[in-house]
N, C-alpha and C. Protein backbone atom coordinates (compact mmCIF):
# COMPACT_ATOMS: atom_id res chain seq x y z
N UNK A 1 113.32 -11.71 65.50
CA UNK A 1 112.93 -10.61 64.65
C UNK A 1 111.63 -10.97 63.96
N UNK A 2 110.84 -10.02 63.49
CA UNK A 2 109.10 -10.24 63.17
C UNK A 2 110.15 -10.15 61.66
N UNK A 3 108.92 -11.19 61.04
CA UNK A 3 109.04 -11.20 59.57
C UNK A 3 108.21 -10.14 59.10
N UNK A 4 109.21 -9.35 57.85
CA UNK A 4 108.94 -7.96 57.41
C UNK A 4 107.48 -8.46 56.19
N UNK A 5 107.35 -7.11 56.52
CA UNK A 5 105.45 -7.00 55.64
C UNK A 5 106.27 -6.04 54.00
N UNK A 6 105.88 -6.56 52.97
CA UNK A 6 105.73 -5.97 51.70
C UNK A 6 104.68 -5.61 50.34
N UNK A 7 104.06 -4.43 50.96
CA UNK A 7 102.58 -4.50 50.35
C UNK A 7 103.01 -4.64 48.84
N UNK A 8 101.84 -4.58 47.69
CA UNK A 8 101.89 -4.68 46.61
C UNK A 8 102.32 -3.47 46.05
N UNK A 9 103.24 -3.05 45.11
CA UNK A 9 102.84 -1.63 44.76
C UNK A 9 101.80 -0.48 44.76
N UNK A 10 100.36 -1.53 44.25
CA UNK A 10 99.72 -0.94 44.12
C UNK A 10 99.22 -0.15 45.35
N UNK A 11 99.61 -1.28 45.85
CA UNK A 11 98.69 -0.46 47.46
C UNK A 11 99.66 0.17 48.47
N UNK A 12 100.83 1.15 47.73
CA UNK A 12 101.89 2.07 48.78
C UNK A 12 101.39 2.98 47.92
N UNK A 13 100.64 4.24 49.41
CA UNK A 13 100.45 5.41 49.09
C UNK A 13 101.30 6.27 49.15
N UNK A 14 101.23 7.13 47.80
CA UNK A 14 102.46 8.45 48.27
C UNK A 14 102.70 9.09 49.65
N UNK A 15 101.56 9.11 49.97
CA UNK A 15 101.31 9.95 51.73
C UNK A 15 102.18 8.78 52.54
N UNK A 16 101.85 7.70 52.46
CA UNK A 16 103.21 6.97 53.19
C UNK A 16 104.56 6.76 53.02
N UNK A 17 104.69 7.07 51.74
CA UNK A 17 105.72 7.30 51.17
C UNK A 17 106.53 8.62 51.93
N UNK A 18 106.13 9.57 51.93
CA UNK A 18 106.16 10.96 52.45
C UNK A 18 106.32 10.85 54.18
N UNK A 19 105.33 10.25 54.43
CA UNK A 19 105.23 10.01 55.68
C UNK A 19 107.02 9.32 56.66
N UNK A 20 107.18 8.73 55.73
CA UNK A 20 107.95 7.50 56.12
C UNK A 20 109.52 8.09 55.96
N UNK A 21 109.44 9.23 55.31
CA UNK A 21 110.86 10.29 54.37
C UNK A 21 110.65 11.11 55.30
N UNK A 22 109.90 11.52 56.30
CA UNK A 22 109.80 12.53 56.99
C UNK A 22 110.55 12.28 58.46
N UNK A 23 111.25 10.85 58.59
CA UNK A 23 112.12 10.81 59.74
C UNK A 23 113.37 11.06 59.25
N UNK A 24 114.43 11.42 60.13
CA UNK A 24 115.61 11.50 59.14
C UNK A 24 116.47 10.57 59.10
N UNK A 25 116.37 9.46 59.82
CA UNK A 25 117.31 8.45 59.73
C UNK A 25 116.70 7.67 58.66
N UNK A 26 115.20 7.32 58.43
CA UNK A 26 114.90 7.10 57.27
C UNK A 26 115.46 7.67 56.39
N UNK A 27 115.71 8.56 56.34
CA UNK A 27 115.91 9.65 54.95
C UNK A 27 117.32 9.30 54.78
N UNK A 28 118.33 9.23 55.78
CA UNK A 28 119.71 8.60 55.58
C UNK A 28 119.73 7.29 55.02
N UNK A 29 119.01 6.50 55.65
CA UNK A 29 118.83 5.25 55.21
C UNK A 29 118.90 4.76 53.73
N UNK A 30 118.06 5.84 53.29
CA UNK A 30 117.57 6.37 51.72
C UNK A 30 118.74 6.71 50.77
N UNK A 31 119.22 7.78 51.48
CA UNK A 31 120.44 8.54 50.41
C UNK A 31 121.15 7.31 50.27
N UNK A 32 121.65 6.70 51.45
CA UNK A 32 122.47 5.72 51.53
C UNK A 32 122.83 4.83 50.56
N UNK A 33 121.43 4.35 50.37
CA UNK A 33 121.07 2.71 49.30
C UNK A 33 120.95 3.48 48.47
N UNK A 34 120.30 4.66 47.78
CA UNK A 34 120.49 5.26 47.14
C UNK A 34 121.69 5.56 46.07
N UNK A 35 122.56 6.07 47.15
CA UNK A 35 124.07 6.50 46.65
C UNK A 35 124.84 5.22 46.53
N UNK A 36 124.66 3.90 46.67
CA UNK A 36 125.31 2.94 47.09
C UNK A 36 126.08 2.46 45.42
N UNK A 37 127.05 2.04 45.37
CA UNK A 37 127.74 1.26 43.68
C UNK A 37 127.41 0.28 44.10
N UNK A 38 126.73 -0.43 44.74
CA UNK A 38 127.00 -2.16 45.11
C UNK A 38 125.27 -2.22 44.73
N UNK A 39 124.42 -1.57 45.03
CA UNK A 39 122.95 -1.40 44.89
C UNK A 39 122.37 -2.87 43.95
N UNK A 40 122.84 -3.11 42.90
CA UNK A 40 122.49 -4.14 41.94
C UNK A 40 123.00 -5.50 42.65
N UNK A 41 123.54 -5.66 43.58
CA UNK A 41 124.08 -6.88 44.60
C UNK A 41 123.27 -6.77 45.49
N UNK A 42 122.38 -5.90 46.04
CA UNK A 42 121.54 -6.20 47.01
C UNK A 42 120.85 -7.20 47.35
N UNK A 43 120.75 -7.53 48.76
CA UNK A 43 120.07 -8.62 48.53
C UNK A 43 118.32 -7.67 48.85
N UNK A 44 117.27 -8.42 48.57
CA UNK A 44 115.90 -7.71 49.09
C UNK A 44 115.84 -8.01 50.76
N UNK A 45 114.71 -7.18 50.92
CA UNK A 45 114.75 -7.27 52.76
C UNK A 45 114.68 -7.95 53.18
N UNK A 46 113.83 -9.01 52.63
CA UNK A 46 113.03 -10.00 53.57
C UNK A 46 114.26 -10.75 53.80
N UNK A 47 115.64 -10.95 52.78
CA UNK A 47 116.77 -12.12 53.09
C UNK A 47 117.31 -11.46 54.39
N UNK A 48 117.49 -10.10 54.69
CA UNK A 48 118.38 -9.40 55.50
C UNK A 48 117.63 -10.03 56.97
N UNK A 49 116.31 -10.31 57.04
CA UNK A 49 115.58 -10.78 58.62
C UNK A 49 116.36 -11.82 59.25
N UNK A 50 116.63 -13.21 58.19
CA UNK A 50 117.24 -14.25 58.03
C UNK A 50 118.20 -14.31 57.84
N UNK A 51 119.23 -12.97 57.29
CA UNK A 51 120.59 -13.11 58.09
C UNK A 51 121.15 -13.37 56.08
């Protein structure tokens, strides 16, 4: 698996933002973690590459 890319805040544009909400499994993806009670146990992405 390629090790995941995490720009700075500063530099995520809304338009990609938008862009990226405009698939719908993204968008499930979303509600998902979203709707999730466990959310504050998450781990961040980059641990999920590495298992």
């Amino acid at each position: 698996m390629r090790p995941l890319f995490h720009p700075a805040i500063e530099d995520v544009r809304p338009e990609a933002i938008l862009h990226a909400l405009s698939d719908p499994e993204r968008v499930l993806m979303y509600a998902q973690l979203l709707g999730s009670k466990r959310r504050k146990h998450a781990r961040p992405c980059r641990t999920w590459a590495s298992g």
